[in-house]
C-alpha atoms as a PDB file:
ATOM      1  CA  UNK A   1       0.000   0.000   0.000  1.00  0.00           C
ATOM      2  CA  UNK A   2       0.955   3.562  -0.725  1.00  0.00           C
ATOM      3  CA  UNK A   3       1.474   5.644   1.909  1.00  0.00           C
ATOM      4  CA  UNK A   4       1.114   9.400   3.001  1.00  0.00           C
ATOM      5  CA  UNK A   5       0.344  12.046   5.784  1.00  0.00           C
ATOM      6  CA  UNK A   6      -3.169  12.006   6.219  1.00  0.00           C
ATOM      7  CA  UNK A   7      -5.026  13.966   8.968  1.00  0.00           C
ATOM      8  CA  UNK A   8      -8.060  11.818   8.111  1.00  0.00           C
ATOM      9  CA  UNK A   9     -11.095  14.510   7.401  1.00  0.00           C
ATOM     10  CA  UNK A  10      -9.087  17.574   7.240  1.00  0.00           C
ATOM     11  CA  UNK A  11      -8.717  18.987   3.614  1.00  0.00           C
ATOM     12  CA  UNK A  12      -6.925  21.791   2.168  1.00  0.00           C
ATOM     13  CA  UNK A  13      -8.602  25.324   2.281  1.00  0.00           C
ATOM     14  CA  UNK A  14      -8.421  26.902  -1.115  1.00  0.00           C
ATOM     15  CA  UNK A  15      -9.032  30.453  -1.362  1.00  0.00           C
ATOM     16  CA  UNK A  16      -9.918  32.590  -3.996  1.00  0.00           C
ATOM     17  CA  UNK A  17     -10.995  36.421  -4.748  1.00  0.00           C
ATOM     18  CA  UNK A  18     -12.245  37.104  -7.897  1.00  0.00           C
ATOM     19  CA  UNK A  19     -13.867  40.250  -8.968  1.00  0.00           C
ATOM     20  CA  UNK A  20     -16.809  40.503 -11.845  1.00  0.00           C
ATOM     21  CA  UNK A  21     -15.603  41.794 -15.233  1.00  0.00           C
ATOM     22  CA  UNK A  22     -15.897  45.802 -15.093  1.00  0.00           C
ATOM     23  CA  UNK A  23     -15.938  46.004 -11.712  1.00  0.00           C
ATOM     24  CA  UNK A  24     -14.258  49.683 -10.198  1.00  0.00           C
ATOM     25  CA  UNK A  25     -10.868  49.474  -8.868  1.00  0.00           C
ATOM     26  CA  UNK A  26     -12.393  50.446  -5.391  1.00  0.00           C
ATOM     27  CA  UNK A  27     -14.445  47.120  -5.529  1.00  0.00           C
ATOM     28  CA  UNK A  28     -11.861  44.974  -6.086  1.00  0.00           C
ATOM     29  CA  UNK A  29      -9.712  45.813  -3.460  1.00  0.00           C
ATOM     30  CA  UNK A  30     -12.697  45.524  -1.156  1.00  0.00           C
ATOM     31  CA  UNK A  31     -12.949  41.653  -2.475  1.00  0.00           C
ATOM     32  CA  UNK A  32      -9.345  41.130  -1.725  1.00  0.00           C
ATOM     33  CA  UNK A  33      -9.344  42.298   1.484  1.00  0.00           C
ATOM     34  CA  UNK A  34     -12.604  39.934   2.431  1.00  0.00           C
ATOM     35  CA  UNK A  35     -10.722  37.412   1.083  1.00  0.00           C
ATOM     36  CA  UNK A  36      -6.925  37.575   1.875  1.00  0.00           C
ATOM     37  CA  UNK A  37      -5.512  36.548   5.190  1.00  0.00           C
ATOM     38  CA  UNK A  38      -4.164  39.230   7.290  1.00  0.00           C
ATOM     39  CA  UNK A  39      -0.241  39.182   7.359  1.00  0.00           C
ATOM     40  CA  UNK A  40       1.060  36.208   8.683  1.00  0.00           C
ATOM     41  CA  UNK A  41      -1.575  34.396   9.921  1.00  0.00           C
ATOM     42  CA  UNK A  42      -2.552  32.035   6.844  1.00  0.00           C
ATOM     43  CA  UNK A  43      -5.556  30.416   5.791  1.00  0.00           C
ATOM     44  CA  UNK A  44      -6.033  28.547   8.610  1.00  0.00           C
ATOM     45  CA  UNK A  45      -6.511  31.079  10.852  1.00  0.00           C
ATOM     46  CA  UNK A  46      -4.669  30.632  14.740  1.00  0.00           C
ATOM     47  CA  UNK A  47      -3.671  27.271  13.011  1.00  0.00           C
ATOM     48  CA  UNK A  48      -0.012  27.536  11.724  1.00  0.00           C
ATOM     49  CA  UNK A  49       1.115  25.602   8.877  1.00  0.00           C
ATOM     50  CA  UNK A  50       4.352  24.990   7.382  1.00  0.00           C
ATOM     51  CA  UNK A  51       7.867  24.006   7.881  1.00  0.00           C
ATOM     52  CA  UNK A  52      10.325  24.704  10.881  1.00  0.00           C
ATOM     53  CA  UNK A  53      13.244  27.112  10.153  1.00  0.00           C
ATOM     54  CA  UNK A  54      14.224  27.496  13.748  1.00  0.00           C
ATOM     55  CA  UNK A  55      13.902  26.113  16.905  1.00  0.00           C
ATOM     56  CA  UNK A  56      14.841  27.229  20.604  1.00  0.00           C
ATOM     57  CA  UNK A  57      13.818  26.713  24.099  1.00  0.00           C
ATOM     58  CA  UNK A  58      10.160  26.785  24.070  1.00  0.00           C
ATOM     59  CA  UNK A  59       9.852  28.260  20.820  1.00  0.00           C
ATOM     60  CA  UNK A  60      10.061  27.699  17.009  1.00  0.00           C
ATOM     61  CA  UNK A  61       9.809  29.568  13.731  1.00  0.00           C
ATOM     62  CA  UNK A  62       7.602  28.195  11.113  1.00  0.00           C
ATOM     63  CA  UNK A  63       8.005  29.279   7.537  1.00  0.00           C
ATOM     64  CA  UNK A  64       4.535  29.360   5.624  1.00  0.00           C
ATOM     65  CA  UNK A  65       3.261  30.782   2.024  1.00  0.00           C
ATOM     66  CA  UNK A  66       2.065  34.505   3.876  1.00  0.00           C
ATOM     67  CA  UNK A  67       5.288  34.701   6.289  1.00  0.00           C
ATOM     68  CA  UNK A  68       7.209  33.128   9.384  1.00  0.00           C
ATOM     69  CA  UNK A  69       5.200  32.671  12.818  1.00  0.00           C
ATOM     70  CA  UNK A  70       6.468  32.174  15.880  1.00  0.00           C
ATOM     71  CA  UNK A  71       5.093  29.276  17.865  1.00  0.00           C
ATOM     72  CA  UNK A  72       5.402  29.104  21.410  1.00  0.00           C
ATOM     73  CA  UNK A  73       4.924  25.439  23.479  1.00  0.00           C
ATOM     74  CA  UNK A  74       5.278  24.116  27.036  1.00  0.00           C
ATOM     75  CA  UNK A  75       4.621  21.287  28.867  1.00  0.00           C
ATOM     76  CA  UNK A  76       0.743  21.835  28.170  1.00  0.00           C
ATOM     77  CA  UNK A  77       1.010  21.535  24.561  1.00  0.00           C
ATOM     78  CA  UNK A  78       0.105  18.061  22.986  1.00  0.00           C
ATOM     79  CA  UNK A  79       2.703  16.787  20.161  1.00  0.00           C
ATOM     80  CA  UNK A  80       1.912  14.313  17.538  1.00  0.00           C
ATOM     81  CA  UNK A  81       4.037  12.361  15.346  1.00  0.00           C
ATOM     82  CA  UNK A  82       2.906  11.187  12.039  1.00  0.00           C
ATOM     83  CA  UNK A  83       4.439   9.251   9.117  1.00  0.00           C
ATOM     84  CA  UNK A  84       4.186   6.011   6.892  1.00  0.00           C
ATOM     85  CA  UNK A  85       2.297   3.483   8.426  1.00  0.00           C
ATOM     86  CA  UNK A  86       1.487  -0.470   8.366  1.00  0.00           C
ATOM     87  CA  UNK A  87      -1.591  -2.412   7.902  1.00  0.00           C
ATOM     88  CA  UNK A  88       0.159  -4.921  10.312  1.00  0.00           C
ATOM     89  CA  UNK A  89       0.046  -2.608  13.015  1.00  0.00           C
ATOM     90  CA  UNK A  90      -3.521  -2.651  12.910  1.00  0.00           C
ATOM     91  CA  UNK A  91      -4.852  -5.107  15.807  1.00  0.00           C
ATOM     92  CA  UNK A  92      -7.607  -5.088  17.897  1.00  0.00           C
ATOM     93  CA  UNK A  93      -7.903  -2.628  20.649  1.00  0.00           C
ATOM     94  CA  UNK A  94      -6.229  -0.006  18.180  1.00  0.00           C
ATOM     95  CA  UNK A  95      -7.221   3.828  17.402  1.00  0.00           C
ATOM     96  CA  UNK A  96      -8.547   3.916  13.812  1.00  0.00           C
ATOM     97  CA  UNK A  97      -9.744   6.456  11.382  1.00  0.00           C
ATOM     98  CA  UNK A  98     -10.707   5.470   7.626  1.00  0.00           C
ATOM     99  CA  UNK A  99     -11.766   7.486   4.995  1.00  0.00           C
ATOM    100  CA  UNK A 100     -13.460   6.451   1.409  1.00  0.00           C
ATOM    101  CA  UNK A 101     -16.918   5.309   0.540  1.00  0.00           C
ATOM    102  CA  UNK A 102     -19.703   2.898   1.704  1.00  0.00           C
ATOM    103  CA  UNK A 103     -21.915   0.171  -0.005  1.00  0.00           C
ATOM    104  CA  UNK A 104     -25.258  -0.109   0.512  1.00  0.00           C
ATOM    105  CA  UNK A 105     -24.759  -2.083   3.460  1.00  0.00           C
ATOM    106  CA  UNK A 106     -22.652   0.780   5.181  1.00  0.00           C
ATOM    107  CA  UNK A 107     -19.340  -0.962   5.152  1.00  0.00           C
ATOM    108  CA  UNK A 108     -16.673   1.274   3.794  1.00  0.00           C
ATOM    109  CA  UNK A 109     -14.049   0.750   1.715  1.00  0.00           C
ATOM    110  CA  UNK A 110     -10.874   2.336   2.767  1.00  0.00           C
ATOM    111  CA  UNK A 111      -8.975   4.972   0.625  1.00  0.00           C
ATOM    112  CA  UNK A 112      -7.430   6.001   3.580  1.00  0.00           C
ATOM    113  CA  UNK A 113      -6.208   4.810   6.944  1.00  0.00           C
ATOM    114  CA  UNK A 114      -4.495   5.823   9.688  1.00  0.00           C
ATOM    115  CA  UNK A 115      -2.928   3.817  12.849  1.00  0.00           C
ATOM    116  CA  UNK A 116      -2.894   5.725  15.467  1.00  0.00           C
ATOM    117  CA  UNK A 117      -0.360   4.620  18.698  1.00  0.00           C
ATOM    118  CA  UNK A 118       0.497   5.110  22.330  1.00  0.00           C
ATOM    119  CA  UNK A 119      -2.456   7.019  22.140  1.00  0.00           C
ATOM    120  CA  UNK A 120      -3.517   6.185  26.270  1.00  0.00           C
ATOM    121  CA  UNK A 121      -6.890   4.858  24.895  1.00  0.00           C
ATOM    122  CA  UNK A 122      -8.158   7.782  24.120  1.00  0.00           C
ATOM    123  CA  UNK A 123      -9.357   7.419  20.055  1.00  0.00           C
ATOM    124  CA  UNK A 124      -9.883  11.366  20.036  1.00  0.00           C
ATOM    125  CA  UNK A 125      -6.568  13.556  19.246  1.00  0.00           C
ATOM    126  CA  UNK A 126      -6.479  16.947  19.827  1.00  0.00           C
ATOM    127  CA  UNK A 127      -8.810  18.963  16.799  1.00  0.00           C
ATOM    128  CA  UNK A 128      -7.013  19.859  13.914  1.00  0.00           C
ATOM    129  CA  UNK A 129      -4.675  16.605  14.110  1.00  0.00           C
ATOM    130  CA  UNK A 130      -5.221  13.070  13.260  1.00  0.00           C
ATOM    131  CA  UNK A 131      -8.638  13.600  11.499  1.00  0.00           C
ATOM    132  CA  UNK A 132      -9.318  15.895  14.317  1.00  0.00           C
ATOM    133  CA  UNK A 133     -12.916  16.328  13.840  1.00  0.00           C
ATOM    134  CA  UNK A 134     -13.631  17.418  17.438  1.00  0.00           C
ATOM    135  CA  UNK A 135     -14.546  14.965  20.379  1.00  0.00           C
ATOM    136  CA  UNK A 136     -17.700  12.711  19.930  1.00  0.00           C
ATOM    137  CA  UNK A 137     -16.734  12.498  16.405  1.00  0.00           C
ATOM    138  CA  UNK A 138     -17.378   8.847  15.377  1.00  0.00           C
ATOM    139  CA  UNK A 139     -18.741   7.494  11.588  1.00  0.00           C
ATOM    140  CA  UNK A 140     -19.983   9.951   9.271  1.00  0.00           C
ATOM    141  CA  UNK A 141     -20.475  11.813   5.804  1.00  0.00           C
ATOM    142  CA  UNK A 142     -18.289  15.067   5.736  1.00  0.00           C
ATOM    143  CA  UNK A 143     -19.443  17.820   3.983  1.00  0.00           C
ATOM    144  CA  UNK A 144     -18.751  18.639   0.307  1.00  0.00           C
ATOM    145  CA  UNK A 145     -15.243  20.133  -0.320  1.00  0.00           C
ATOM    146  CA  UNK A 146     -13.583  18.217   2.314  1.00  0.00           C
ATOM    147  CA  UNK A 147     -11.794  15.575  -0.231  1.00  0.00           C
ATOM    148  CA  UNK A 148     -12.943  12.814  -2.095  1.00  0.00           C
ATOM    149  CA  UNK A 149     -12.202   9.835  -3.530  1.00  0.00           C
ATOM    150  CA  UNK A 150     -13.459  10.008  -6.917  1.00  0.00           C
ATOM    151  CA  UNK A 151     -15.310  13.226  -8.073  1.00  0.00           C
ATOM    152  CA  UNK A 152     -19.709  12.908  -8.185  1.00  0.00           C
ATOM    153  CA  UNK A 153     -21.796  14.474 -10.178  1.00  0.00           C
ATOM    154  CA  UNK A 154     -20.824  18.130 -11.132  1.00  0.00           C
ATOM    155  CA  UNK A 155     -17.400  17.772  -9.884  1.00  0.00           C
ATOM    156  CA  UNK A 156     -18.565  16.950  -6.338  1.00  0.00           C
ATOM    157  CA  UNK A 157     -17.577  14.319  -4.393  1.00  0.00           C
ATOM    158  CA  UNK A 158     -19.418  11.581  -3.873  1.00  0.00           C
ATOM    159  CA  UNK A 159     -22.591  10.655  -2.193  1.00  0.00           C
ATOM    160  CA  UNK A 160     -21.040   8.070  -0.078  1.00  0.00           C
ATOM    161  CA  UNK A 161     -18.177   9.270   0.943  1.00  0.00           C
ATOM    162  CA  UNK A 162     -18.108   8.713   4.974  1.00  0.00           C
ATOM    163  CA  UNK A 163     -14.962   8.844   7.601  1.00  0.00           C
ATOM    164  CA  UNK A 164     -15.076   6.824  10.685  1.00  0.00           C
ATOM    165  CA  UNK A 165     -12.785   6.787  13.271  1.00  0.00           C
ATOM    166  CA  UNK A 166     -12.918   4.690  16.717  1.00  0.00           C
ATOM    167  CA  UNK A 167     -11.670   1.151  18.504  1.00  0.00           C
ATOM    168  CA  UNK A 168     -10.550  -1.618  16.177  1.00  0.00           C
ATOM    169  CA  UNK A 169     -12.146  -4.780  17.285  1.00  0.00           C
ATOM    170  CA  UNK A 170     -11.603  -7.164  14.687  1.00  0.00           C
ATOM    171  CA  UNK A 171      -9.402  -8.047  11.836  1.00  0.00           C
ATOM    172  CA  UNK A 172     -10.041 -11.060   9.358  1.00  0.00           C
ATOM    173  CA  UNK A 173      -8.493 -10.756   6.509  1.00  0.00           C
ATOM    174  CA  UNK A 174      -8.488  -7.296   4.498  1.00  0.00           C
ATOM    175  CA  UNK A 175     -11.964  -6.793   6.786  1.00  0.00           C
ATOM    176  CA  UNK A 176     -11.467  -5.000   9.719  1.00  0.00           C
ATOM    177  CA  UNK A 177     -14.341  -3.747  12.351  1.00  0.00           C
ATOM    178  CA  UNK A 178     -14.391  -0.834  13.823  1.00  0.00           C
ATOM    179  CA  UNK A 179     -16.584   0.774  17.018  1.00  0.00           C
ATOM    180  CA  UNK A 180     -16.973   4.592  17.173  1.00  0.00           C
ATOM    181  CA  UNK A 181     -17.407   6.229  20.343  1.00  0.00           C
ATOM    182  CA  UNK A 182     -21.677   6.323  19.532  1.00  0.00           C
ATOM    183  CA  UNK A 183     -23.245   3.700  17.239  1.00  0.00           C
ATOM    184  CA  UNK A 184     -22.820   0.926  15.976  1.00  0.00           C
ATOM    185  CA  UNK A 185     -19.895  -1.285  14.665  1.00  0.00           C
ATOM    186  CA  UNK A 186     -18.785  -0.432  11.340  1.00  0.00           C
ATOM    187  CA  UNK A 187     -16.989  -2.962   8.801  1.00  0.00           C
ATOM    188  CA  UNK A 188     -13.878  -1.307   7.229  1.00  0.00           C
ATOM    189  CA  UNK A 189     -12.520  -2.834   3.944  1.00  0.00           C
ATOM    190  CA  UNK A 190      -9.049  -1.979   3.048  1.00  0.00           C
ATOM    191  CA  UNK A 191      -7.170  -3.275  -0.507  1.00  0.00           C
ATOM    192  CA  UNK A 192      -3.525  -2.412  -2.050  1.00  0.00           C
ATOM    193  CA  UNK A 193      -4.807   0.703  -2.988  1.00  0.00           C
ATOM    194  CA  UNK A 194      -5.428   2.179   0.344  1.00  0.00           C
ATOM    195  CA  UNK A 195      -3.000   5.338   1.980  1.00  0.00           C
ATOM    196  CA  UNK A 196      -1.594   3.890   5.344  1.00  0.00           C
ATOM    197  CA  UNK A 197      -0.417   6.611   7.927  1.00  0.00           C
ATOM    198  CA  UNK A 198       0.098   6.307  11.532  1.00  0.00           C
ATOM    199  CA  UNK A 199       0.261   8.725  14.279  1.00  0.00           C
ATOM    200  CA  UNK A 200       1.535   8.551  17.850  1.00  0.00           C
ATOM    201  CA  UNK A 201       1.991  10.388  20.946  1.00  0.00           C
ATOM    202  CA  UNK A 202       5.408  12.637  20.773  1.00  0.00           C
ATOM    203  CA  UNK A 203       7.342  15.126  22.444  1.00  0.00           C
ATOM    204  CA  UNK A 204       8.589  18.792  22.066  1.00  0.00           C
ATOM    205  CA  UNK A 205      11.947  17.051  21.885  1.00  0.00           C
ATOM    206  CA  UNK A 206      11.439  15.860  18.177  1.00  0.00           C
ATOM    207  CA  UNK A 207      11.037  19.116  16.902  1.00  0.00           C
ATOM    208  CA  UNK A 208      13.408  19.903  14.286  1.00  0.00           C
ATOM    209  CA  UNK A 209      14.891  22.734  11.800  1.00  0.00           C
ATOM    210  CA  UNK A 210      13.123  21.033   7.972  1.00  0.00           C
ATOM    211  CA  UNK A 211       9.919  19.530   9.622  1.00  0.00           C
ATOM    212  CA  UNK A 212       6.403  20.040   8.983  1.00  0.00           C
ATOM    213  CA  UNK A 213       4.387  21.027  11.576  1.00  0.00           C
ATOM    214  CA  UNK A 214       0.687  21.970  11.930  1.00  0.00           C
ATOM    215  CA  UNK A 215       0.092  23.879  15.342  1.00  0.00           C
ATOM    216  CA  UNK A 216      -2.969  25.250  16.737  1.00  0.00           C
ATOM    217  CA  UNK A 217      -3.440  27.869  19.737  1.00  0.00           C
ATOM    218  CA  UNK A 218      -4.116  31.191  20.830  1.00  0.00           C
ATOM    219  CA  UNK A 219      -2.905  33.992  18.925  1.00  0.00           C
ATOM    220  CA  UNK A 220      -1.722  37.405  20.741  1.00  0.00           C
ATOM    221  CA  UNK A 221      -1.239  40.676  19.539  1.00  0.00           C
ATOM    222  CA  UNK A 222       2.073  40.189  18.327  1.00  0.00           C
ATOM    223  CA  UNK A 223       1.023  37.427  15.667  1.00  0.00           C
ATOM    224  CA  UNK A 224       3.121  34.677  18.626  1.00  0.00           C
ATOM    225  CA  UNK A 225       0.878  31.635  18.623  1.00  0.00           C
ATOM    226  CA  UNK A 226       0.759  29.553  22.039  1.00  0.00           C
ATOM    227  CA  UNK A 227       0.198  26.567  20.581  1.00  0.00           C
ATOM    228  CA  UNK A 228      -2.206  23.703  22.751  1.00  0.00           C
ATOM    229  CA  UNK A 229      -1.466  21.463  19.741  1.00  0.00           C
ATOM    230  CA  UNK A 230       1.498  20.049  17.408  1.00  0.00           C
ATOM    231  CA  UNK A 231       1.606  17.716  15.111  1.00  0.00           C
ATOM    232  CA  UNK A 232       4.891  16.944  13.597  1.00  0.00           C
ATOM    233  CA  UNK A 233       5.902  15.049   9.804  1.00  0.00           C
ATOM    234  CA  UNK A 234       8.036  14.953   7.268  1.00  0.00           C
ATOM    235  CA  UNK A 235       8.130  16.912   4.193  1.00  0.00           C
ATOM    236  CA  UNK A 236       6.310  15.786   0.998  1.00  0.00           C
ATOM    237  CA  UNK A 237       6.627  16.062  -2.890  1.00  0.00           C
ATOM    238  CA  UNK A 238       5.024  19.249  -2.325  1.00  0.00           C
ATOM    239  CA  UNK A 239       6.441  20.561   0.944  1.00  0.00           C
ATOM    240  CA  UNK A 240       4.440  21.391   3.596  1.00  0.00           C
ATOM    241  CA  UNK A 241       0.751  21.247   3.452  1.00  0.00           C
ATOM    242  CA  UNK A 242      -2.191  21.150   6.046  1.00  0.00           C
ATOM    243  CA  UNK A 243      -1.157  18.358   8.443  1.00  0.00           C
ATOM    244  CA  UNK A 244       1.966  17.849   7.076  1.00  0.00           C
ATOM    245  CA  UNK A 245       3.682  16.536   4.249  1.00  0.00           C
ATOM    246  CA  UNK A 246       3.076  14.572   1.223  1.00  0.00           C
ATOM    247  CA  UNK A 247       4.574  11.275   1.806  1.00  0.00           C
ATOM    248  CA  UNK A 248       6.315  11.119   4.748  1.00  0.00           C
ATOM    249  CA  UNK A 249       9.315   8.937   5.799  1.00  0.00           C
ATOM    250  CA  UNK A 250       9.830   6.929   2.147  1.00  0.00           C
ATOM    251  CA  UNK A 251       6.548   5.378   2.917  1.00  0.00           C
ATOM    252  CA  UNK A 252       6.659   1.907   1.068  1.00  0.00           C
ATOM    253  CA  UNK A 253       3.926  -0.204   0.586  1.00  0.00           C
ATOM    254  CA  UNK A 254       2.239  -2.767   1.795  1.00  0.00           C
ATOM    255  CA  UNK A 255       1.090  -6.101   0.374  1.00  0.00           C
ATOM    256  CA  UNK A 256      -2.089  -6.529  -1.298  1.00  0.00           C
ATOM    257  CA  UNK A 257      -4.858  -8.411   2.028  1.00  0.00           C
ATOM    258  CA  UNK A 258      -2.922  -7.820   5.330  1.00  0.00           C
END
């Protein structure tokens, strides 16, 4: 199996400002400013994306598209590690999240999936890392724009597209089960073609000058950000993106069934 960074339900946010044809001057700088982040804070808001340029004692710089922000962390702040993962390291009692469509029956086959480790039983990382959907977040259909597999109708994606993310129970085969934190049990299919990644509990002490990070926190006056969240990768084909890199750590892939 392939594998990548995958922050399983977050997608890229793509902005755009266009004005209408014969529009003043005056009018189109209004659009731009609705539409353009302010100066160094991104497109993600507080959250902080892009690649480390320096790092000292309870600080870091991060280098993104609109500027560098500094990112301030302490003992408080939770750090996440993600990378290529295995389907072996799938087994029961594990934190899942899987991402593709479902059959009529509701099982879903995986495009996506994501190990995630040393996690302390708790199947619900910090938002805006590893899928971070929020707490309570178990199977569901995200909303259009979020990434699909295969585009729908009109360029869309597609009708079925779900994410569900909880306990692994069982594993036969290429069929795994899953239990979210509410509902019922849902079977997970997964086939050569699905993107392993795994993710696991880290420290301040793995951050590093050339890695991705995506940090979230409080941002003062100053543009600082005190981040209550890190997750750390590897750079991709691409650089950094939102949660990370492309494909992370050489990523090689797994056999076709595991």
């Amino acid at each position: 199996m392939r594998a990548s960074i995958i922050v399983v339900g977050v997608a890229a946010a793509v902005l755009a400002g266009c004005g209408s044809i014969g529009s003043t001057a005056g009018a189109s700088t209004t659009n731009a400013a609705r539409t353009s982040p302010s100066p160094g804070r991104g497109a993600f808001g507080n959250g902080v994306v892009g690649q480390v340029s320096q790092v000292g004692s309870g600080k870091m710089t991060v280098d993104q598209q609109s500027g560098s922000v500094t990112v301030t962390y302490d003992s408080s702040t939770s750090v996440l590690q993600a990378g290529a993962g295995s389907i072996t390291e799938a087994v029961p009692g594990t934190c899942v999240v899987a991402t593709g469509t479902t059959d009529a029956s509701g099982a879903l086959t995986a495009r996506t999936f994501q190990v995630q480790l040393n996690m302390n039983g708790n199947c619900t990382p910090p938002a805006g890392v590893g899928g971070g959907q929020g707490p309570g977040a178990g199977a569901f259909s995200p909303r259009p724009g979020r990434g699909s597999p295969s585009p729908g109708p009109g360029g869309g994606p597609p009708a079925n597209l779900a994410m569900v993310r909880g306990r692994l129970t069982n594993v036969s085969g290429s069929t795994l089960t899953v239990q979210p934190e509410t509902g019922s049990p849902v079977t997970v299919m997964v086939s050569s073609s699905t993107t392993v990644t795994r993710l696991v509990t880290s420290s301040s002490a793995r951050l590093a000058v050339g890695e991705c990070v995506t940090a979230n926190g409080q941002r003062d006056s100053s543009g600082t950000v005190k981040a209550r969240s890190i997750l750390i990768s590897a750079p991709g084909p691409n650089g950094c993106t939102r949660g990370g890199g492309g494909r992370p750590g050489g990523a090689s892939p797994a056999t076709q069934g595991a």
